[in-house]
PDB file of N, CA and C in Angstrom:
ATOM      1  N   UNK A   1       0.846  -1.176   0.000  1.00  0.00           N
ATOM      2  CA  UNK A   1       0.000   0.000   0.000  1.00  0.00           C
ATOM      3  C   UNK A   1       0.887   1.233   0.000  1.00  0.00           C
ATOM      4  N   UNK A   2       0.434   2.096  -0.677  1.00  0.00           N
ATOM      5  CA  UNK A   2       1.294   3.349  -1.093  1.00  0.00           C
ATOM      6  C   UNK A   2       0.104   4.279  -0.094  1.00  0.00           C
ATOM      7  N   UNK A   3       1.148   4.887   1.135  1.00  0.00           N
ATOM      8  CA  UNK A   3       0.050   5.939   1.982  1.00  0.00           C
ATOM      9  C   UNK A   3       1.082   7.303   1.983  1.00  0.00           C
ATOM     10  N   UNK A   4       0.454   8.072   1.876  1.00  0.00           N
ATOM     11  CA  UNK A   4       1.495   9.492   1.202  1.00  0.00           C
ATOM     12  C   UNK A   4       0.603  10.356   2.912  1.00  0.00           C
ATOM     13  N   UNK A   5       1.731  11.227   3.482  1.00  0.00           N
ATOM     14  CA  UNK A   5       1.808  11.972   4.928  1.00  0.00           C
ATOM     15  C   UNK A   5       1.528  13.473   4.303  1.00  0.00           C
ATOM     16  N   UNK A   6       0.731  14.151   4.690  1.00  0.00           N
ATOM     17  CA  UNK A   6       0.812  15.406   4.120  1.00  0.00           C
ATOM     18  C   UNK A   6       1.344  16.874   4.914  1.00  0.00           C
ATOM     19  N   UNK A   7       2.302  17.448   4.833  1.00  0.00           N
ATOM     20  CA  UNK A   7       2.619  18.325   5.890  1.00  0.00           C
ATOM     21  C   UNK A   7       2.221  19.798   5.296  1.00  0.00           C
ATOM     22  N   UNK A   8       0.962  20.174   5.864  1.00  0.00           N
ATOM     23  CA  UNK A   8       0.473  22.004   5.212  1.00  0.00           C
ATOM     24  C   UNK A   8       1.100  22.607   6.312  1.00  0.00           C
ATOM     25  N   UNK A   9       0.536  24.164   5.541  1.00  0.00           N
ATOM     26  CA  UNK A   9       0.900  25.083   5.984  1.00  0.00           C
ATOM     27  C   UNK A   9      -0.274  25.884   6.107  1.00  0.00           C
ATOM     28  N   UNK A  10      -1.586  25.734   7.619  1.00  0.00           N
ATOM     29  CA  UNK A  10      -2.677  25.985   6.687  1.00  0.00           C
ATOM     30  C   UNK A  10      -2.612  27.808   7.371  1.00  0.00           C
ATOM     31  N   UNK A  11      -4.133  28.124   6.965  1.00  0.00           N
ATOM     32  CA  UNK A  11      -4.100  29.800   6.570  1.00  0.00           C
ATOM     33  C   UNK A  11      -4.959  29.491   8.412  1.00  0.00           C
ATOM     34  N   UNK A  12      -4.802  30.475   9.172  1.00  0.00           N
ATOM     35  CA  UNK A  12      -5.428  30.510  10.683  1.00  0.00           C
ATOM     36  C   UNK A  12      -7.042  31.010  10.046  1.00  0.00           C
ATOM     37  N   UNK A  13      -7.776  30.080  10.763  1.00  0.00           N
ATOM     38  CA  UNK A  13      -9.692  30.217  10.639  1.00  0.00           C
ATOM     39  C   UNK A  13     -10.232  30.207   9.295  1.00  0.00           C
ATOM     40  N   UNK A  14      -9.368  29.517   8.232  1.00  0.00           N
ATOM     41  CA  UNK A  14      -9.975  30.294   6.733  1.00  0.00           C
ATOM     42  C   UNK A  14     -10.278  28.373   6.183  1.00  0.00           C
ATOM     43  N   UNK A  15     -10.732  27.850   6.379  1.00  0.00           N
ATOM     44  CA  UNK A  15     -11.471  26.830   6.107  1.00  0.00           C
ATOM     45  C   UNK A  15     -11.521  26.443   4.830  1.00  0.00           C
ATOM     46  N   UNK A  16     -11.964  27.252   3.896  1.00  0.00           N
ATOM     47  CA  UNK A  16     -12.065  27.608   2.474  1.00  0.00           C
ATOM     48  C   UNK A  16     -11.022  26.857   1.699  1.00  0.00           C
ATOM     49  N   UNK A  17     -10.181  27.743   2.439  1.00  0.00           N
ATOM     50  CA  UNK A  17      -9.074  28.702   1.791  1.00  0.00           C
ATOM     51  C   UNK A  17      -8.082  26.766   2.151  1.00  0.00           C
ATOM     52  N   UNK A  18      -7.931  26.131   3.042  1.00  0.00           N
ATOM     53  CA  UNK A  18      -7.491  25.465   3.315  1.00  0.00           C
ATOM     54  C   UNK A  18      -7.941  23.830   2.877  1.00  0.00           C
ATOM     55  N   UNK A  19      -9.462  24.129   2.920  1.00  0.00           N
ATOM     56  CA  UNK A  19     -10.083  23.194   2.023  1.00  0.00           C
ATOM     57  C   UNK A  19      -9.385  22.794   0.491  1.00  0.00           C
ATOM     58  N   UNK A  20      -9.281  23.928   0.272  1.00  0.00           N
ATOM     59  CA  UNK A  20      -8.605  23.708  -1.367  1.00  0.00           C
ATOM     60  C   UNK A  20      -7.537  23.360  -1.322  1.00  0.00           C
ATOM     61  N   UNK A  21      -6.212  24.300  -0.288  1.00  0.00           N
ATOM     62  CA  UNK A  21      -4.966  23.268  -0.223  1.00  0.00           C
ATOM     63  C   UNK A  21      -5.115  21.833  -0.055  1.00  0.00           C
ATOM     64  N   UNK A  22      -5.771  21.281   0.770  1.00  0.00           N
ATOM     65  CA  UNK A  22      -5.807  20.198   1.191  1.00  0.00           C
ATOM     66  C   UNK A  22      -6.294  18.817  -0.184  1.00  0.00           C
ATOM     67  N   UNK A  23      -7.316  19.707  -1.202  1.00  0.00           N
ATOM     68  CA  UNK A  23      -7.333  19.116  -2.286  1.00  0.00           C
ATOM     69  C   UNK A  23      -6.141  19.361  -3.575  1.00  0.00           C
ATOM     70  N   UNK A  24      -5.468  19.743  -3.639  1.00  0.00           N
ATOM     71  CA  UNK A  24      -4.211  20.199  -4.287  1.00  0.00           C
ATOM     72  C   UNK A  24      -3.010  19.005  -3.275  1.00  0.00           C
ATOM     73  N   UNK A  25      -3.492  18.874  -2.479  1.00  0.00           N
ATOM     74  CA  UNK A  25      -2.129  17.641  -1.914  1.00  0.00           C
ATOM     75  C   UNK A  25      -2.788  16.032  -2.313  1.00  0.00           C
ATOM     76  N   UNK A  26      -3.989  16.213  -2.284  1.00  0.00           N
ATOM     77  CA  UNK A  26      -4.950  14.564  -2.542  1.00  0.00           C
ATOM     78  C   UNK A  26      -4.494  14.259  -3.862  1.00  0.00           C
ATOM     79  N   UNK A  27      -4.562  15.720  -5.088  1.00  0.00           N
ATOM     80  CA  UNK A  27      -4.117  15.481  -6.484  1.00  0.00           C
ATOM     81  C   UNK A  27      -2.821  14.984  -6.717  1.00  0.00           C
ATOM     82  N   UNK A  28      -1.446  15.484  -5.750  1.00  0.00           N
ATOM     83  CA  UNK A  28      -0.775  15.430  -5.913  1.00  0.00           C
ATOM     84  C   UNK A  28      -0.416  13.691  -5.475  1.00  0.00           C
ATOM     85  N   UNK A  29      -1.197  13.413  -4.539  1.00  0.00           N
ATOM     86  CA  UNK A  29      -1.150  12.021  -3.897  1.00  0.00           C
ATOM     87  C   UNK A  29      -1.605  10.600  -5.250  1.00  0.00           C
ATOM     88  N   UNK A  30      -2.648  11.249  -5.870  1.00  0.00           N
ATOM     89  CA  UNK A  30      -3.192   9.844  -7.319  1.00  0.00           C
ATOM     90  C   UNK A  30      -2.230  10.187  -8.439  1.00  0.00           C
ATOM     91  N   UNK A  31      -1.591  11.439  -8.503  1.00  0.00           N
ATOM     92  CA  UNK A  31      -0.452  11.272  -9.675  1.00  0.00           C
ATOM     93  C   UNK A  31       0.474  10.620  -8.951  1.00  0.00           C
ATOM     94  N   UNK A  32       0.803  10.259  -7.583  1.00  0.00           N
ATOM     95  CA  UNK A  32       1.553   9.354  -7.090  1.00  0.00           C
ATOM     96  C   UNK A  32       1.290   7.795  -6.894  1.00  0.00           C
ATOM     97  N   UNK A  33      -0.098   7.421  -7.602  1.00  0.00           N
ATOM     98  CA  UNK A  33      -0.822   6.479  -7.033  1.00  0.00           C
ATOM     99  C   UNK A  33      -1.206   5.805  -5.750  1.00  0.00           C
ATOM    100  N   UNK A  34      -1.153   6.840  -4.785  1.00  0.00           N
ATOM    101  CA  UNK A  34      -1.227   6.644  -3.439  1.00  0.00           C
ATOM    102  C   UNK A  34      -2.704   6.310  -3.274  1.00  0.00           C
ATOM    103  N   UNK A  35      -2.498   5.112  -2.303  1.00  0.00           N
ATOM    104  CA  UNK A  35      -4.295   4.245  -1.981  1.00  0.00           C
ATOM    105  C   UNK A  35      -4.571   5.101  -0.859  1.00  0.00           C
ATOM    106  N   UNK A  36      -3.803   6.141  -0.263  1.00  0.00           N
ATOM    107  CA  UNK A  36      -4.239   6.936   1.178  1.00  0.00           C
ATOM    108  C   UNK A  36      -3.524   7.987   1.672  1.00  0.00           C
ATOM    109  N   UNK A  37      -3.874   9.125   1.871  1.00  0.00           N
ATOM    110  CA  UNK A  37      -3.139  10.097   2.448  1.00  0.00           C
ATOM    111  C   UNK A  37      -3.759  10.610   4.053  1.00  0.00           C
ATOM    112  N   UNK A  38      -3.369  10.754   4.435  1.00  0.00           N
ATOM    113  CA  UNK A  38      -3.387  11.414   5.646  1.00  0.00           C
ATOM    114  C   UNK A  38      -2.931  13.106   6.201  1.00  0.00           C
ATOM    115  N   UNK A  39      -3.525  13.860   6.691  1.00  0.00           N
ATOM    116  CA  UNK A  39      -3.546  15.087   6.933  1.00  0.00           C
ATOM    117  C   UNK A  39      -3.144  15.276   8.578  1.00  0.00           C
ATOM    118  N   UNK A  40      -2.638  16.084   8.988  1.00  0.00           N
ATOM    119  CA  UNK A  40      -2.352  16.657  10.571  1.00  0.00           C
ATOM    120  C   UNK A  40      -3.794  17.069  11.457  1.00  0.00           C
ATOM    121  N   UNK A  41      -3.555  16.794  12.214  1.00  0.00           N
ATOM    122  CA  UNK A  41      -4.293  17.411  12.979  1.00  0.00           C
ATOM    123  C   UNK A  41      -4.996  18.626  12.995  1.00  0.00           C
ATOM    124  N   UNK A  42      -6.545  19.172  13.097  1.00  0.00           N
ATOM    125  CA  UNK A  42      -6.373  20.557  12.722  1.00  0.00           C
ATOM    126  C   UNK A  42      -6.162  21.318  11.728  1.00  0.00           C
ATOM    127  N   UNK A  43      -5.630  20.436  10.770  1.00  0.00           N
ATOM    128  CA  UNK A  43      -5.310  21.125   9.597  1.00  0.00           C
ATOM    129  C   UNK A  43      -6.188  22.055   8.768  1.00  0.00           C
ATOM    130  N   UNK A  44      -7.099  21.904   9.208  1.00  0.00           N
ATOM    131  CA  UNK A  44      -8.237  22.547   8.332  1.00  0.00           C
ATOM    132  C   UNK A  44      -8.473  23.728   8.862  1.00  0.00           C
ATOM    133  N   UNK A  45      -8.526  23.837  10.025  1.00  0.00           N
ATOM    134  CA  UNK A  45      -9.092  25.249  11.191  1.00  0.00           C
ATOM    135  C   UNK A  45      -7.804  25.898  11.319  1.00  0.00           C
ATOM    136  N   UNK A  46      -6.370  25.656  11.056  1.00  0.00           N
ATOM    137  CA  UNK A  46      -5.072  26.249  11.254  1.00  0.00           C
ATOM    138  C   UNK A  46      -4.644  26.098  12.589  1.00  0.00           C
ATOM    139  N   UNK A  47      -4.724  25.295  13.347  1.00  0.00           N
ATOM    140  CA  UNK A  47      -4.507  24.430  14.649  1.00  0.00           C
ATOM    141  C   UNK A  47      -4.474  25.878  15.796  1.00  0.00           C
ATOM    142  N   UNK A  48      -5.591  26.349  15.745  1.00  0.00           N
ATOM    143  CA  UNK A  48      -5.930  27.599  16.679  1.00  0.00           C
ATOM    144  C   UNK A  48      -6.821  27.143  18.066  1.00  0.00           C
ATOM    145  N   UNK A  49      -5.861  26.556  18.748  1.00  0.00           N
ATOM    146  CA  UNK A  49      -6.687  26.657  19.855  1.00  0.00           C
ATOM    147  C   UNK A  49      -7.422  27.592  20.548  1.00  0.00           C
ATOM    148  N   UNK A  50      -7.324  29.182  20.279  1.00  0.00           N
ATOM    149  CA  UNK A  50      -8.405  29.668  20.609  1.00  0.00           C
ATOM    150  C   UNK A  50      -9.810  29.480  19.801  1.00  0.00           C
ATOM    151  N   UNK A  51      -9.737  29.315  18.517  1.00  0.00           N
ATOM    152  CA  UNK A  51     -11.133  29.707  17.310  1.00  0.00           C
ATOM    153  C   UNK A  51     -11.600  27.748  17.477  1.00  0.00           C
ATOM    154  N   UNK A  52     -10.872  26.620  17.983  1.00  0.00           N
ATOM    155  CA  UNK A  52     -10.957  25.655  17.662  1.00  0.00           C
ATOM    156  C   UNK A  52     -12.924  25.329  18.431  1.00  0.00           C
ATOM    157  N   UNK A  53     -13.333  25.703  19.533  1.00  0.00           N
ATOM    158  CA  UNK A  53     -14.576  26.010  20.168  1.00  0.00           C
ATOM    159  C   UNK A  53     -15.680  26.955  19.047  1.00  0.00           C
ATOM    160  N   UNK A  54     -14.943  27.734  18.506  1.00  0.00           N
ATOM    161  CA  UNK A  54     -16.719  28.509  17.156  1.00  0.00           C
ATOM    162  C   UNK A  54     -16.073  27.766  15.965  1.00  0.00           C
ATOM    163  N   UNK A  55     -14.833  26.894  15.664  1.00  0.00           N
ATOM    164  CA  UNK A  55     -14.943  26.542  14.160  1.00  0.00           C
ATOM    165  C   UNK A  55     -15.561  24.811  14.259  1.00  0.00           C
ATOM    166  N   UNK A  56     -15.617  24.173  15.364  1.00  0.00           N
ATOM    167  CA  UNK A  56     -15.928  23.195  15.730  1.00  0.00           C
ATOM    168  C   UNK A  56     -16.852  22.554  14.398  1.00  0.00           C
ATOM    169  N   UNK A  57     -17.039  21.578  14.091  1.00  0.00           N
ATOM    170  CA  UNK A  57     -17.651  20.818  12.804  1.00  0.00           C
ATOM    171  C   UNK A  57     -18.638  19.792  13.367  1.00  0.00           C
ATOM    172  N   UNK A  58     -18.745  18.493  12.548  1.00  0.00           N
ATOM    173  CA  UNK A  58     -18.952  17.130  12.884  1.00  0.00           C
ATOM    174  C   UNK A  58     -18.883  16.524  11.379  1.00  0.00           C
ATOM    175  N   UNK A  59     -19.688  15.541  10.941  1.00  0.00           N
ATOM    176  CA  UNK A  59     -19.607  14.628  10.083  1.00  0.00           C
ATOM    177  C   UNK A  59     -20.377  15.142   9.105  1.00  0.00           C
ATOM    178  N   UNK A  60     -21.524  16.222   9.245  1.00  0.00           N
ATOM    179  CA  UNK A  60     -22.605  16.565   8.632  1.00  0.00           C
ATOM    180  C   UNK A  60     -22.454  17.584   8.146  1.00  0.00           C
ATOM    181  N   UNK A  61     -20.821  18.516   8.460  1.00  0.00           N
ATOM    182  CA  UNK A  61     -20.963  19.777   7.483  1.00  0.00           C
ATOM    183  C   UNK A  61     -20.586  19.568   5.849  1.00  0.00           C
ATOM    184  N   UNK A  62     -21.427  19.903   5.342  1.00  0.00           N
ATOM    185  CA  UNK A  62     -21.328  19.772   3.914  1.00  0.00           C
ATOM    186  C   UNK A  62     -20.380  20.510   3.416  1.00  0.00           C
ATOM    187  N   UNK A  63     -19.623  21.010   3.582  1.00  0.00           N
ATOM    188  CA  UNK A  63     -17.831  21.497   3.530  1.00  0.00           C
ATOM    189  C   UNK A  63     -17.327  20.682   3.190  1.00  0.00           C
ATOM    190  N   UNK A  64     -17.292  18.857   3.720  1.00  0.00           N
ATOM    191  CA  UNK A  64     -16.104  18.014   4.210  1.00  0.00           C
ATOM    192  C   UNK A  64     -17.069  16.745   2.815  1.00  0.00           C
ATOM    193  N   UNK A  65     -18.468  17.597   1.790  1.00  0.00           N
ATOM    194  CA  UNK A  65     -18.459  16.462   1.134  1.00  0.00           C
ATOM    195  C   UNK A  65     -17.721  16.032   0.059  1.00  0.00           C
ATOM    196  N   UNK A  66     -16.513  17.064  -0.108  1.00  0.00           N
ATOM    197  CA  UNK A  66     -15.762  16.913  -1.213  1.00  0.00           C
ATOM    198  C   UNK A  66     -14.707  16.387  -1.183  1.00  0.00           C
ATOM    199  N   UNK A  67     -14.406  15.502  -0.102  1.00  0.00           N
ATOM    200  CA  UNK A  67     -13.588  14.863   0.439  1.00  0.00           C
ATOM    201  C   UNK A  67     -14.406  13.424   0.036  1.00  0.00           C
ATOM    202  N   UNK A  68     -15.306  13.110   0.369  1.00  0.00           N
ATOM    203  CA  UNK A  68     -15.917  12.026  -0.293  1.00  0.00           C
ATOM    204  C   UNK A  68     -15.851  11.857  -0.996  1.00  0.00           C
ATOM    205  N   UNK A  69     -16.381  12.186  -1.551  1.00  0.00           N
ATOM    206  CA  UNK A  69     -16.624  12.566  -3.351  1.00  0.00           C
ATOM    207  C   UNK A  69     -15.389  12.116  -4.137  1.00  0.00           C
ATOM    208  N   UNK A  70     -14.155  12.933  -3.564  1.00  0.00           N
ATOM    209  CA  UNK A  70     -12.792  12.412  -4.235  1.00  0.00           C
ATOM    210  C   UNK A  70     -12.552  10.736  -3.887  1.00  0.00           C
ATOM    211  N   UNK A  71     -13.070  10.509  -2.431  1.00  0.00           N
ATOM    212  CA  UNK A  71     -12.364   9.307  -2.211  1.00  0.00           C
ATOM    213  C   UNK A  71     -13.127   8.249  -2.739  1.00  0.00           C
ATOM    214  N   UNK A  72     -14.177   8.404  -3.152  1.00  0.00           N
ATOM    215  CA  UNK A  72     -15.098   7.735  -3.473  1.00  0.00           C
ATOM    216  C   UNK A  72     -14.619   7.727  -5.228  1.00  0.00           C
ATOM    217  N   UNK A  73     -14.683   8.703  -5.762  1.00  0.00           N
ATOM    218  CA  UNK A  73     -14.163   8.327  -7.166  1.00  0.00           C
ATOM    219  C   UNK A  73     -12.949   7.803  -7.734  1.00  0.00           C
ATOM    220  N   UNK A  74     -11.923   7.742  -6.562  1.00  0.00           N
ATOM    221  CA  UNK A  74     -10.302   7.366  -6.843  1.00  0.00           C
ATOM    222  C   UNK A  74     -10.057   6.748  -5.928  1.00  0.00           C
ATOM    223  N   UNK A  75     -10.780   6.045  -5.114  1.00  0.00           N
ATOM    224  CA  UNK A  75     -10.474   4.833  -4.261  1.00  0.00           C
ATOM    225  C   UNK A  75      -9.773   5.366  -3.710  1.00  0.00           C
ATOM    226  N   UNK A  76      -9.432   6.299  -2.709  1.00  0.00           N
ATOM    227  CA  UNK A  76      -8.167   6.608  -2.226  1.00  0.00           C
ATOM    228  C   UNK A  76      -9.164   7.195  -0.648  1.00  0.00           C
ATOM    229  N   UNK A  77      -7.767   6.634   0.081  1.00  0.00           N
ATOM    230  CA  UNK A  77      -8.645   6.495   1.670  1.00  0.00           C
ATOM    231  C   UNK A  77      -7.972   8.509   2.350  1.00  0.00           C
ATOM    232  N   UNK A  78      -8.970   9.132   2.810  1.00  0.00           N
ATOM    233  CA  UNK A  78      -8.043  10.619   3.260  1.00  0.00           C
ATOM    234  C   UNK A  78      -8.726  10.809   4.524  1.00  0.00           C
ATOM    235  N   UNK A  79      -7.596  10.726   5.146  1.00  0.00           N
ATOM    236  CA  UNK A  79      -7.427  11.067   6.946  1.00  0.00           C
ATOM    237  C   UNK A  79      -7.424  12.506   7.013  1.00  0.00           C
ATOM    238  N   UNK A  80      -8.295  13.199   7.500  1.00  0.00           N
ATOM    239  CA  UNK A  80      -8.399  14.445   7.906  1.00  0.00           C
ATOM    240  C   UNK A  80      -8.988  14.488   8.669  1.00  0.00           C
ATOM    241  N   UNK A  81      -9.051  15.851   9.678  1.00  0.00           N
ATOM    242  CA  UNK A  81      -9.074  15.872  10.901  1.00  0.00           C
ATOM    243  C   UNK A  81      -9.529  17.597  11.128  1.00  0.00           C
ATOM    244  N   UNK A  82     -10.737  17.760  11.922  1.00  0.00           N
ATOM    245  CA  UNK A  82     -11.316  19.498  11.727  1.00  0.00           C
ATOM    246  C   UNK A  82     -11.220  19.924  12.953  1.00  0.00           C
TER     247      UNK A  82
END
């Protein structure tokens, strides 16, 4: 199994903005043929322990369905973490 580690640099509270990096490393992961990548901790919220209490998520924000979506069309397993 080919599992590719991803180390960002994300933007503090910008979700968006980090969402998209985070798909720009998944791309970079199937031109590698990687079956799985994995993301840091936090990576998405910019590991702000103060904003981490109002950016708080769960399974149901429709933000995180494009993460499916990819893994679901390229078989590829992605560890992320909000």
């Amino acid at each position: 199994m080919k599992i590719c580690i991803a180390q960002t640099k994300p933007i503090k509270g910008n979700v968006s903005a980090n969402i998209e990096a985070h798909k720009g490393f998944i791309e970079l992961a199937l031109t590698l043929n990687a079956e799985a990548i994995f993301f840091p901790e936090l990576s998405l919220t910019g590991y702000e322990p103060k904003l981490a209490k109002k950016m708080a998520t769960n399974q149901n924000d429709n933000r995180l369905d494009i993460f499916q979506q990819i893994s679901d069309n390229n078989n590829i397993i992605i560890g992320l973490d909000c």
